[in-house]
C-alpha atoms as a PDB file:
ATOM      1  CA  UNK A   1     204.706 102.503 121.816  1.00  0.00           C
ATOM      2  CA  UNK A   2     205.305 106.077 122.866  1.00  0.00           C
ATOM      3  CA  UNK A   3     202.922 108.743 123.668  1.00  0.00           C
ATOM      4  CA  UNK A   4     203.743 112.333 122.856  1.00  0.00           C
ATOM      5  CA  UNK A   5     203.347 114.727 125.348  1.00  0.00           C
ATOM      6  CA  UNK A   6     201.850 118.036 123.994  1.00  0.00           C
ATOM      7  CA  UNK A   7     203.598 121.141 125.198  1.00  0.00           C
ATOM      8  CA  UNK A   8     201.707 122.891 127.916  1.00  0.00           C
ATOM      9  CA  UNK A   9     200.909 126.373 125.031  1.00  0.00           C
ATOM     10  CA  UNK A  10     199.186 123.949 122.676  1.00  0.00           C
ATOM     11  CA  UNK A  11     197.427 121.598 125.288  1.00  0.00           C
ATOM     12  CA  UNK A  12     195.540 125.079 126.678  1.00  0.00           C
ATOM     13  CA  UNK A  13     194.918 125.967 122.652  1.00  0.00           C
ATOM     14  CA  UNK A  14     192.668 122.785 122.693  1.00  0.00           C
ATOM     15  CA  UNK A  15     190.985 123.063 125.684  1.00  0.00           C
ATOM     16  CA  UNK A  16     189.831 126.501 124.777  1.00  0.00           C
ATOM     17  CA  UNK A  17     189.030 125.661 121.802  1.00  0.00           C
ATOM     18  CA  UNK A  18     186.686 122.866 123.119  1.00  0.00           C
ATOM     19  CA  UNK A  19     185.280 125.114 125.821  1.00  0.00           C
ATOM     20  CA  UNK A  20     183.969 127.759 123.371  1.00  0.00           C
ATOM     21  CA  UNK A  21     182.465 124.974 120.809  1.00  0.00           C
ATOM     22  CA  UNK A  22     180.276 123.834 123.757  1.00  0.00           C
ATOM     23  CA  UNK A  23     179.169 127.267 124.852  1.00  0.00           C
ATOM     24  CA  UNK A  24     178.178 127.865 121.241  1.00  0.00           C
ATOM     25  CA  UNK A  25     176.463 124.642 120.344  1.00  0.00           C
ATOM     26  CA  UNK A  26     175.343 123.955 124.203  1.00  0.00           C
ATOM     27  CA  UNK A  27     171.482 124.575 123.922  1.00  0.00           C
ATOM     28  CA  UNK A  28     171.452 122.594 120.445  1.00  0.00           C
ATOM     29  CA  UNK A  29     172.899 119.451 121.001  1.00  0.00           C
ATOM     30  CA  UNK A  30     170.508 118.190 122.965  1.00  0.00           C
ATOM     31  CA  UNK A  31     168.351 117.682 120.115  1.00  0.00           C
ATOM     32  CA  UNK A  32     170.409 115.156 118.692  1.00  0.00           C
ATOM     33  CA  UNK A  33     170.165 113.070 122.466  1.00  0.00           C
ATOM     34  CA  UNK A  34     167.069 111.663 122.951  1.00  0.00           C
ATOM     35  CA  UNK A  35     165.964 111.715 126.556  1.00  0.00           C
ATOM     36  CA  UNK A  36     166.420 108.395 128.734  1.00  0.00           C
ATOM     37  CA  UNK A  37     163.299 107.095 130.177  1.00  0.00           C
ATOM     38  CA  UNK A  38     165.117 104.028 132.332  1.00  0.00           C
ATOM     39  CA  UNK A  39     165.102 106.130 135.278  1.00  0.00           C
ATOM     40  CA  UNK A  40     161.243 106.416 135.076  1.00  0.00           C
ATOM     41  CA  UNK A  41     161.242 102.771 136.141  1.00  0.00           C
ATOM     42  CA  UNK A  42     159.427 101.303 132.791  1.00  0.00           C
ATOM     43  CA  UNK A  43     159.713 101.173 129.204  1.00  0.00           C
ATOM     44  CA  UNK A  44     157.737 102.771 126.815  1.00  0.00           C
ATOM     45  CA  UNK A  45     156.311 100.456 123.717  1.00  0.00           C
ATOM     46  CA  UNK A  46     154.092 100.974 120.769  1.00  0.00           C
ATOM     47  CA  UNK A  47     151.228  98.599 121.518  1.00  0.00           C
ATOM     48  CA  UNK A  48     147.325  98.273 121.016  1.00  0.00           C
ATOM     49  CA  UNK A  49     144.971  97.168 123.580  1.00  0.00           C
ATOM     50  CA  UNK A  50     144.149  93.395 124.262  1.00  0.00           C
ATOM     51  CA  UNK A  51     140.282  93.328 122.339  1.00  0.00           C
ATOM     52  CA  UNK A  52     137.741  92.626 125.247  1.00  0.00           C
ATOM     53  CA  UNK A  53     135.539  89.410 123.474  1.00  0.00           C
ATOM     54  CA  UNK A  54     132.750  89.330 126.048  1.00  0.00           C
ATOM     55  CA  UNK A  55     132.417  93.138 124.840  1.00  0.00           C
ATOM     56  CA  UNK A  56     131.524  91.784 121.062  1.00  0.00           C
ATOM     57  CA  UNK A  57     129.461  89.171 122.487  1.00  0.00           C
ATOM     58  CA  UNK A  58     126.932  91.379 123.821  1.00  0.00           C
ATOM     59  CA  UNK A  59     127.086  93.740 121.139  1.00  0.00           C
ATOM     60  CA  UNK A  60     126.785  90.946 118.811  1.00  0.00           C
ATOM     61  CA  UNK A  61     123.535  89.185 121.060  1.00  0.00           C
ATOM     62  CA  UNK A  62     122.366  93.005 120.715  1.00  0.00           C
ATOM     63  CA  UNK A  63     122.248  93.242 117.314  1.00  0.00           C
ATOM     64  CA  UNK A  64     120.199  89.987 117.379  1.00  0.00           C
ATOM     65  CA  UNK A  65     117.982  90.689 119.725  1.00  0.00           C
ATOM     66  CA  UNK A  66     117.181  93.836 117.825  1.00  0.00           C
ATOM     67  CA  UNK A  67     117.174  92.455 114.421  1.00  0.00           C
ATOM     68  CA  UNK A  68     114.607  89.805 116.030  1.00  0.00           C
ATOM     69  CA  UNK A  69     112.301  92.510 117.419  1.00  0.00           C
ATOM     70  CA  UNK A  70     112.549  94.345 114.000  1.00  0.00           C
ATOM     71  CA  UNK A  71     111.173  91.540 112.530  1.00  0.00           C
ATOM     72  CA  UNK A  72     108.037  90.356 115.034  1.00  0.00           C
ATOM     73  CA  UNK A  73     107.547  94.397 114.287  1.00  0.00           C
ATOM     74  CA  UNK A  74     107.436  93.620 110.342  1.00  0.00           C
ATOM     75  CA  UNK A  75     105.034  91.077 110.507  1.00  0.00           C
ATOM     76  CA  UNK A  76     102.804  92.192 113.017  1.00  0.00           C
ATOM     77  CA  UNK A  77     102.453  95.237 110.336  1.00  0.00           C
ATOM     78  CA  UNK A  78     101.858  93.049 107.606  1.00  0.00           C
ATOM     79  CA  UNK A  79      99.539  90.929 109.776  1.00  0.00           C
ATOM     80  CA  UNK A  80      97.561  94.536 110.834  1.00  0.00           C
ATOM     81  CA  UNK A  81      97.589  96.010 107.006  1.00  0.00           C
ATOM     82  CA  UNK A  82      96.214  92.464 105.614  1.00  0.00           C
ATOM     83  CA  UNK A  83      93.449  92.586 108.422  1.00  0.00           C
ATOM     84  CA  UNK A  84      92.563  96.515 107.827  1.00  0.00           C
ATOM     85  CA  UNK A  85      92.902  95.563 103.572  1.00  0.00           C
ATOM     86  CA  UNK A  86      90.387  92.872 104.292  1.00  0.00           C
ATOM     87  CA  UNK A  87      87.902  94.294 106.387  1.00  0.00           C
ATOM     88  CA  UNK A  88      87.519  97.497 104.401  1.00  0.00           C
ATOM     89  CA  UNK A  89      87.132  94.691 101.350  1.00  0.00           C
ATOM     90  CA  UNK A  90      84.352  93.067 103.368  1.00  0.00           C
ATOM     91  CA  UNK A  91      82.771  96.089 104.205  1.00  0.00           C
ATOM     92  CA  UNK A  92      82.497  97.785 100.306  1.00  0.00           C
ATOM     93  CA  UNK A  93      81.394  94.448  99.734  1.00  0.00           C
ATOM     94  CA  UNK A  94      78.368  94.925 102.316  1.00  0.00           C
ATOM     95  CA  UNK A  95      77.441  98.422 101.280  1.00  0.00           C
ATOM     96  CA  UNK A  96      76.837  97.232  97.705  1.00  0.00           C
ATOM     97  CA  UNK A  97      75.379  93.681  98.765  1.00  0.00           C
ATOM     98  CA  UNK A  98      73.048  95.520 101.109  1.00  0.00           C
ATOM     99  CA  UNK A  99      71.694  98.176  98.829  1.00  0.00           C
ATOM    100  CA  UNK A 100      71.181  95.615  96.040  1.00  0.00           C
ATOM    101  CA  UNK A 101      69.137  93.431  98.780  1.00  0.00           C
ATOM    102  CA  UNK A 102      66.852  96.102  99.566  1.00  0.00           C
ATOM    103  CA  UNK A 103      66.178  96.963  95.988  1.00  0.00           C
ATOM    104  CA  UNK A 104      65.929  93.261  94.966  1.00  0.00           C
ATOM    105  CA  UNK A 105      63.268  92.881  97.932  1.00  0.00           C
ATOM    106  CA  UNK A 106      61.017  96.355  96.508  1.00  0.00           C
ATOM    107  CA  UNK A 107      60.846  94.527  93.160  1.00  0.00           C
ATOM    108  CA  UNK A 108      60.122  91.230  94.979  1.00  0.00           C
ATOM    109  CA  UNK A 109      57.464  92.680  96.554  1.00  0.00           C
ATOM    110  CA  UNK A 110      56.126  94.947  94.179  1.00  0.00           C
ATOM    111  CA  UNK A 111      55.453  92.111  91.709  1.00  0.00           C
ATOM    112  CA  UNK A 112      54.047  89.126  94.666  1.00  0.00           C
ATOM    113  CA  UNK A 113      50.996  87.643  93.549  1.00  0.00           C
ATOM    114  CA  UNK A 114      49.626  88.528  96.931  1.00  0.00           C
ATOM    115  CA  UNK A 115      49.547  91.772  98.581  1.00  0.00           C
ATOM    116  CA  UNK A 116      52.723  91.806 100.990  1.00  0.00           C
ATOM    117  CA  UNK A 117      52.398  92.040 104.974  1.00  0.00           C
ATOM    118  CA  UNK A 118      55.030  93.052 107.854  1.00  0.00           C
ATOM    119  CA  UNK A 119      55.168  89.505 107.805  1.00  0.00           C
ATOM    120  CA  UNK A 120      57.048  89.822 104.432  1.00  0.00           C
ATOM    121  CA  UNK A 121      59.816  92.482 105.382  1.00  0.00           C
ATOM    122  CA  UNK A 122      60.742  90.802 108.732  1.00  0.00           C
ATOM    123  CA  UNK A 123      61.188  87.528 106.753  1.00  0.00           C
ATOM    124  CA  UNK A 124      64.152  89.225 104.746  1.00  0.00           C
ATOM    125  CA  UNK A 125      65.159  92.071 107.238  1.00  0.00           C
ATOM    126  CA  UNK A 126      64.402  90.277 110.032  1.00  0.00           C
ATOM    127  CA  UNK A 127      62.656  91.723 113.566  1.00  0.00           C
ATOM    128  CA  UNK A 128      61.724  95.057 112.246  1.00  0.00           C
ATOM    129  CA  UNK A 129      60.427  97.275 114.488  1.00  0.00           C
ATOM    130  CA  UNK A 130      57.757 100.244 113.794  1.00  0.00           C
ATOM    131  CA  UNK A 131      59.269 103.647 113.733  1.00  0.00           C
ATOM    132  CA  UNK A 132      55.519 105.016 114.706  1.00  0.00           C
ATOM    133  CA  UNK A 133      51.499 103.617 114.581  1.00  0.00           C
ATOM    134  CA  UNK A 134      49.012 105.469 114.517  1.00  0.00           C
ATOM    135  CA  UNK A 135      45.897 103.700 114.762  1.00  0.00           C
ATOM    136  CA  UNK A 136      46.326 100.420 112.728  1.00  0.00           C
ATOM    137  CA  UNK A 137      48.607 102.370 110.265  1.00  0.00           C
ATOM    138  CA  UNK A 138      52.468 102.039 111.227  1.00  0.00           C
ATOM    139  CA  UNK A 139      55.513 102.716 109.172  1.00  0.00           C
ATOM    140  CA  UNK A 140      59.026 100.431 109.089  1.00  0.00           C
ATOM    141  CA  UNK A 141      61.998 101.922 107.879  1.00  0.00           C
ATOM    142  CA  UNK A 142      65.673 100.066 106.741  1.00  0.00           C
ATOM    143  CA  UNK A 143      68.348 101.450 105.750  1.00  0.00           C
ATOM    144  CA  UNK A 144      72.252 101.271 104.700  1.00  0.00           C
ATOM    145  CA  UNK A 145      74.783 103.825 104.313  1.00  0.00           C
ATOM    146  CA  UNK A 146      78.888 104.405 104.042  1.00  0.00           C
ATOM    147  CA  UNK A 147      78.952 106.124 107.053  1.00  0.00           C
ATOM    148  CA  UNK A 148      82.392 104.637 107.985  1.00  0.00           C
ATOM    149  CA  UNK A 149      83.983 105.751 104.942  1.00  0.00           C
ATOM    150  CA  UNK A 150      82.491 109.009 104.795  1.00  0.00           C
ATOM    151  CA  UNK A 151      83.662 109.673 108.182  1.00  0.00           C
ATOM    152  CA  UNK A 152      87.307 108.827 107.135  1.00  0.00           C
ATOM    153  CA  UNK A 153      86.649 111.407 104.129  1.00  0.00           C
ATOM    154  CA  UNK A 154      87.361 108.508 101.644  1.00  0.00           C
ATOM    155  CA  UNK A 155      83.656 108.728  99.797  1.00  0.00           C
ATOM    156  CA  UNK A 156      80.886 111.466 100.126  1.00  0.00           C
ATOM    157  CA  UNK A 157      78.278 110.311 102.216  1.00  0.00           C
ATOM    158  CA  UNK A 158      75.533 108.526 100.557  1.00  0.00           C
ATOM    159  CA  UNK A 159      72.257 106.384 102.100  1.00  0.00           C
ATOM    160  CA  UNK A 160      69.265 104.379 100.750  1.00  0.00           C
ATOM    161  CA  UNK A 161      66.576 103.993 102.902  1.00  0.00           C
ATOM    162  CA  UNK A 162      63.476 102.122 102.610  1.00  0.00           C
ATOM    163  CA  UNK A 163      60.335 103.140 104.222  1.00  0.00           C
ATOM    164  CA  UNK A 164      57.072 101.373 104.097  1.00  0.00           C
ATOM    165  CA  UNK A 165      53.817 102.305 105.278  1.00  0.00           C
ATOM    166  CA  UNK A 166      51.378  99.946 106.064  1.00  0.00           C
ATOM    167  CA  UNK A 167      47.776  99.362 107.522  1.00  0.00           C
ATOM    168  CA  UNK A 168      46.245  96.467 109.834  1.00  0.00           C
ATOM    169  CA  UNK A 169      49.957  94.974 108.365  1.00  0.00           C
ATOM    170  CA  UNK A 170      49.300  95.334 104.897  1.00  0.00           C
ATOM    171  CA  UNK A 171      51.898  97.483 102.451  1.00  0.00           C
ATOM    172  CA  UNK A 172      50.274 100.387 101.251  1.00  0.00           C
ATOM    173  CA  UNK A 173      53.330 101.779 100.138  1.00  0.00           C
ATOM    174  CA  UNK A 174      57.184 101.409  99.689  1.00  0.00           C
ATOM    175  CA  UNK A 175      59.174 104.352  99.533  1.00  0.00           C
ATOM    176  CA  UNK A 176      63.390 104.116  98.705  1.00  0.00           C
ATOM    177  CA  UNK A 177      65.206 106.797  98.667  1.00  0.00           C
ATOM    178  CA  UNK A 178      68.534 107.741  97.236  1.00  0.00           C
ATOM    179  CA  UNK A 179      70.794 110.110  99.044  1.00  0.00           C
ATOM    180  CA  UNK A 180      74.309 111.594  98.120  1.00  0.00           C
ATOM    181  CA  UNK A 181      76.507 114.359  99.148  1.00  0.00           C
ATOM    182  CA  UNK A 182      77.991 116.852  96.454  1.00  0.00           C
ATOM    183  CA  UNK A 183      80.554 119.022  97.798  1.00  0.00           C
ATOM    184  CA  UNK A 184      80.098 118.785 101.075  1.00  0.00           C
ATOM    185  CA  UNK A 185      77.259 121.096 100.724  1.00  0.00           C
ATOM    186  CA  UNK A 186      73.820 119.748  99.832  1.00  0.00           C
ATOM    187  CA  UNK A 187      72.101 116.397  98.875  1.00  0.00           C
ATOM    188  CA  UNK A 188      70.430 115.045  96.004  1.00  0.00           C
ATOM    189  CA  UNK A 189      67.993 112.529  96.284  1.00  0.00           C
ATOM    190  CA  UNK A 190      66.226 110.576  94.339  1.00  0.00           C
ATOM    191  CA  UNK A 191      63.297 109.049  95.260  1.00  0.00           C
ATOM    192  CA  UNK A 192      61.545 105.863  93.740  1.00  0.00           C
ATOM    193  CA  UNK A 193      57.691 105.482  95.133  1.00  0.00           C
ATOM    194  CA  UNK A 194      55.982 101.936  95.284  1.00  0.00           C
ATOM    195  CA  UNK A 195      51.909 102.150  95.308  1.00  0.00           C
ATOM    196  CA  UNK A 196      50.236  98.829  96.286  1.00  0.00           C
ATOM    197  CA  UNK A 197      47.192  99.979  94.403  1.00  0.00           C
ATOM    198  CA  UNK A 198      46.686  97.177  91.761  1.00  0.00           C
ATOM    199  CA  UNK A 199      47.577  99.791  89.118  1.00  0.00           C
ATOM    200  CA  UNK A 200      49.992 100.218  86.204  1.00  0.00           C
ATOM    201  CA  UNK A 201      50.682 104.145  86.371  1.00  0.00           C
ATOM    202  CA  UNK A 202      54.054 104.936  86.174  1.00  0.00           C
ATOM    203  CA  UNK A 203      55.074 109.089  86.381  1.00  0.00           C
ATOM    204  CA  UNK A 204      58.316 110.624  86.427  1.00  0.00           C
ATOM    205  CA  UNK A 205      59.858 114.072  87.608  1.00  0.00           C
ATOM    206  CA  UNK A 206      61.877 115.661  86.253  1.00  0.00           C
ATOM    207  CA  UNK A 207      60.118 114.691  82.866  1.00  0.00           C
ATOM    208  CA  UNK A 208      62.108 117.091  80.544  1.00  0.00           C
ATOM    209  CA  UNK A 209      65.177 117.258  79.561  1.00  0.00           C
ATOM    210  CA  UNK A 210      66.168 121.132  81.361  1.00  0.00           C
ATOM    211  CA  UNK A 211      66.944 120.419  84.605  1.00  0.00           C
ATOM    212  CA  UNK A 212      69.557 121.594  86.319  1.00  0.00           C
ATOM    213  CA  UNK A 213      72.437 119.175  87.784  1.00  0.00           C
ATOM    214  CA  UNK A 214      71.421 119.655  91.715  1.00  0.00           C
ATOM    215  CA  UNK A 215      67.378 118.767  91.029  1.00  0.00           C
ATOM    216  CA  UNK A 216      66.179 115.935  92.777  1.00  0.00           C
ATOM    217  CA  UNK A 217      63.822 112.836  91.042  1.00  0.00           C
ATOM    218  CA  UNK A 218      61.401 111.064  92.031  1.00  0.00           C
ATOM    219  CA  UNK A 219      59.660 107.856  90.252  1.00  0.00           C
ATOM    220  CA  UNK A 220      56.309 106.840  91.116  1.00  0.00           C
ATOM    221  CA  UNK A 221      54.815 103.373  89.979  1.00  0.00           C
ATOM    222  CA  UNK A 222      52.083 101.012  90.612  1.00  0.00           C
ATOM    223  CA  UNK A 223      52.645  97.691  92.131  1.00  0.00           C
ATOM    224  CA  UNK A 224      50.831  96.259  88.308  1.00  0.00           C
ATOM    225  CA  UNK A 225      53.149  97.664  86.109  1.00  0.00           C
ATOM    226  CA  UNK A 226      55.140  95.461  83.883  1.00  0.00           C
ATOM    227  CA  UNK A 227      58.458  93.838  84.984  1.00  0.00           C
ATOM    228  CA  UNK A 228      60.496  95.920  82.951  1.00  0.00           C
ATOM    229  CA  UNK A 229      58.949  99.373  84.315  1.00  0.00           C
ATOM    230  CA  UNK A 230      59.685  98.141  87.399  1.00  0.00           C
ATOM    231  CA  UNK A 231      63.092  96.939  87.014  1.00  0.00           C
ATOM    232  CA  UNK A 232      64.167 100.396  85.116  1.00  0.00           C
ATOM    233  CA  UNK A 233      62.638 102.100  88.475  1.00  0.00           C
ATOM    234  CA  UNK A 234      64.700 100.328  90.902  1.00  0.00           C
ATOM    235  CA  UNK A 235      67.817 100.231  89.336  1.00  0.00           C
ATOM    236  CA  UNK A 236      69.687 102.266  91.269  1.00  0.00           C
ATOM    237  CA  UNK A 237      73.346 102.427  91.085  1.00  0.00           C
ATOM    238  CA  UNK A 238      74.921 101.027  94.644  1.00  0.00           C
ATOM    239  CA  UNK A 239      78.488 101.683  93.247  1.00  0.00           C
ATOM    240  CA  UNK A 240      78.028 105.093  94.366  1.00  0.00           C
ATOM    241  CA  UNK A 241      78.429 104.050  97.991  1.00  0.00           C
ATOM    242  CA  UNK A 242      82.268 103.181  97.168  1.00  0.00           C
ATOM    243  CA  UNK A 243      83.039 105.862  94.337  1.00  0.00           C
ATOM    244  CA  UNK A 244      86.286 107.954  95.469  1.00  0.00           C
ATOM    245  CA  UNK A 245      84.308 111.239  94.346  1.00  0.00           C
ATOM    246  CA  UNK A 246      80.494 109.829  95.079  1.00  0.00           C
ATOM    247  CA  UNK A 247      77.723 110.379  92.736  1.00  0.00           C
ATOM    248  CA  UNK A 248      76.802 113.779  92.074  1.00  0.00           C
ATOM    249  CA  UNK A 249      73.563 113.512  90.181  1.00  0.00           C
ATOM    250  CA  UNK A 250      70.228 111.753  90.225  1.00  0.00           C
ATOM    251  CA  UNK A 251      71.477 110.840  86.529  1.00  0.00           C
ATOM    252  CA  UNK A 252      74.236 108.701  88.397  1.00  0.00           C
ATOM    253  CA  UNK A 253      71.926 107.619  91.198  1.00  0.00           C
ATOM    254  CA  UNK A 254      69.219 105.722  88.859  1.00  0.00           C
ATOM    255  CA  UNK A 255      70.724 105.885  85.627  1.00  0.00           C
ATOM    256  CA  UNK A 256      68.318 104.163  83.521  1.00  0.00           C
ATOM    257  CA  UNK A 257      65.858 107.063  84.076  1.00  0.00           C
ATOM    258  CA  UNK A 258      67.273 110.167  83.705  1.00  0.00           C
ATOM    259  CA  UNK A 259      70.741 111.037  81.845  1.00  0.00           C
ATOM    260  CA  UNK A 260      73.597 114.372  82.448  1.00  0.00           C
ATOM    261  CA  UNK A 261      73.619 116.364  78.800  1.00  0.00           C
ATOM    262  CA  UNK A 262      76.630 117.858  77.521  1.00  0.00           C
ATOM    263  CA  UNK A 263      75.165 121.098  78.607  1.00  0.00           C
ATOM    264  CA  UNK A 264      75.460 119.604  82.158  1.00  0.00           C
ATOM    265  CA  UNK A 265      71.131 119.337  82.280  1.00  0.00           C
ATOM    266  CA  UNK A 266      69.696 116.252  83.706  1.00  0.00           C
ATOM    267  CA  UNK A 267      67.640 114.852  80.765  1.00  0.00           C
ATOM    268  CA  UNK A 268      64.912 112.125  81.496  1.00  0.00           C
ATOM    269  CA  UNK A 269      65.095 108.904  79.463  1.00  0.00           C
ATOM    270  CA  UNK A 270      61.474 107.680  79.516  1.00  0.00           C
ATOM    271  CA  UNK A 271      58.947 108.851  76.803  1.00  0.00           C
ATOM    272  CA  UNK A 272      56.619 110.386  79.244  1.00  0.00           C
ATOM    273  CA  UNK A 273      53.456 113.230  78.262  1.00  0.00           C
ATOM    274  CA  UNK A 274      54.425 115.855  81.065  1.00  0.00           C
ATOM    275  CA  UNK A 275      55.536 113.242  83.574  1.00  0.00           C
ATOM    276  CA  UNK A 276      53.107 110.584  82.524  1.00  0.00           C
ATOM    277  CA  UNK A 277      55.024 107.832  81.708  1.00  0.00           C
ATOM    278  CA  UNK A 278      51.806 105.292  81.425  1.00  0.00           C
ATOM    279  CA  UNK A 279      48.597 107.346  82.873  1.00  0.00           C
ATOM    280  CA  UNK A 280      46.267 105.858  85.073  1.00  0.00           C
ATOM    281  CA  UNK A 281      43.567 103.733  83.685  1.00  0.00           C
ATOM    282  CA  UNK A 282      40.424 106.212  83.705  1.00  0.00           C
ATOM    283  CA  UNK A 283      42.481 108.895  82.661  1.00  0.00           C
ATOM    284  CA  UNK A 284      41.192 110.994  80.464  1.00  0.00           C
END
């Protein structure tokens, strides 16, 4: 086979013809190469890390470690809530117990066969001790009140207290009275007097049926008096201790005696001849 051997004029067409396409096209074709990295010494690979498993280990003995402390958290709330739920339970359950008590022991008292002695209100209050003597008359006082909850601003404060005067440590008298809050502002009491006289008199105040909301009451009765008269004194209303608004009347404090109208007056419920309920025997 033969090669041809181009004429020296058209050889030195081609060559120029070569030289100019690479001055024109010089800084573009080196798009079209894509530069060597062999003489960098490595290769270059797409590739993702190697996962580190002691790294998901610990994250994982995190997690359980905190999910573990969540939980001991949990239950000591539950444990804490059940124990506040319970003693706040316990402790409405004393305020009412407690006031009943010390009503329950007036009427015990009021209707003994015998006149009653200290003796008789340490026996069911246990070691009492005088507030004051003077001479051989001394006076006792117990009491309960909602304190605690009134403090937290959960009921208005309210107390019964029940004082009791005696001579050479005989009962003379038995005072209990009634207290609530309204508003915040001022109390209303209502006050329910014992006489260890060996009389039936009973006398109320108020007696009408006027008064207005804020008046106090007061219900005095003799030792003598019939069962019921004294049970319709002393029933006072110990759910006012616990109410979420309190009582805010001597109508809710001892409701079987007096009574709120619709024209917000506190009426009195006993048939009584200007406060005489039952008048003393040598009345006239």
């Amino acid at each position: 086979m033969s090669v041809e051997k181009l004429p020296a004029p058209k050889f030195a067409k081609i060559e120029l013809r070569q030289d100019a396409l690479g001055s024109i096209f010089s800084g573009r074709l080196d798009i079209f190469y894509p530069p060597k990295l062999g003489c960098l010494g490595r290769k270059e690979s797409f590739s993702t890390d190697t996962p580190d498993y002691n790294s998901y280990s610990q994250i994982s003995a995190r997690l359980v470690s905190n999910l573990y402390v969540i939980r001991r958290l949990l239950v000591a709330v539950t444990l804490a809530a059940l124990i506040v739920c319970g003693s706040v339970f316990w402790y409405l359950h004393f305020l009412a117990k407690r006031a009943r008590f010390i009503a329950e022991t007036a009427y015990e008292l009021a209707q003994a066969r015998q006149t009653p002695t200290v003796k008789d209100i340490r026996q069911r209050f246990g070691d009492v001790r005088p507030d004051q003597c003077v001479g051989s008359e001394c006076s006792y006082t117990v009491s309960v009140s909602n304190r605690i909850l009134a403090l937290l601003h959960l009921v208005p404060y309210t107390e019964l207290q029940s004082y009791f005067w005696t001579r050479d440590g005989v009962i003379l008298e038995n005072m209990l009275n009634y207290t609530t809050t309204v508003n915040r502002e001022h109390r209303i009491v209502s006050h329910v007097q014992i006489d260890f006289c060996g009389c039936r008199e009973i006398a109320v105040h108020p007696w009408d049926a006027t008064s207005p909301l804020d008046t106090n009451g007061l219900v005095q009765i003799g030792n003598s008096s019939s069962l019921q008269s004294l049970s319709t004194a002393l029933s006072l209303d110990e759910n006012c201790f616990t109410k979420y608004k309190g009582c805010q009347s001597v109508a809710d404090l001892l409701p079987t005696v007096w009574k709120q109208t619709s024209e917000m007056k506190i009426a009195c419920l006993l048939p009584n001849d200007k406060g005489w309920v039952e008048k003393p025997t040598d009345w006239p």
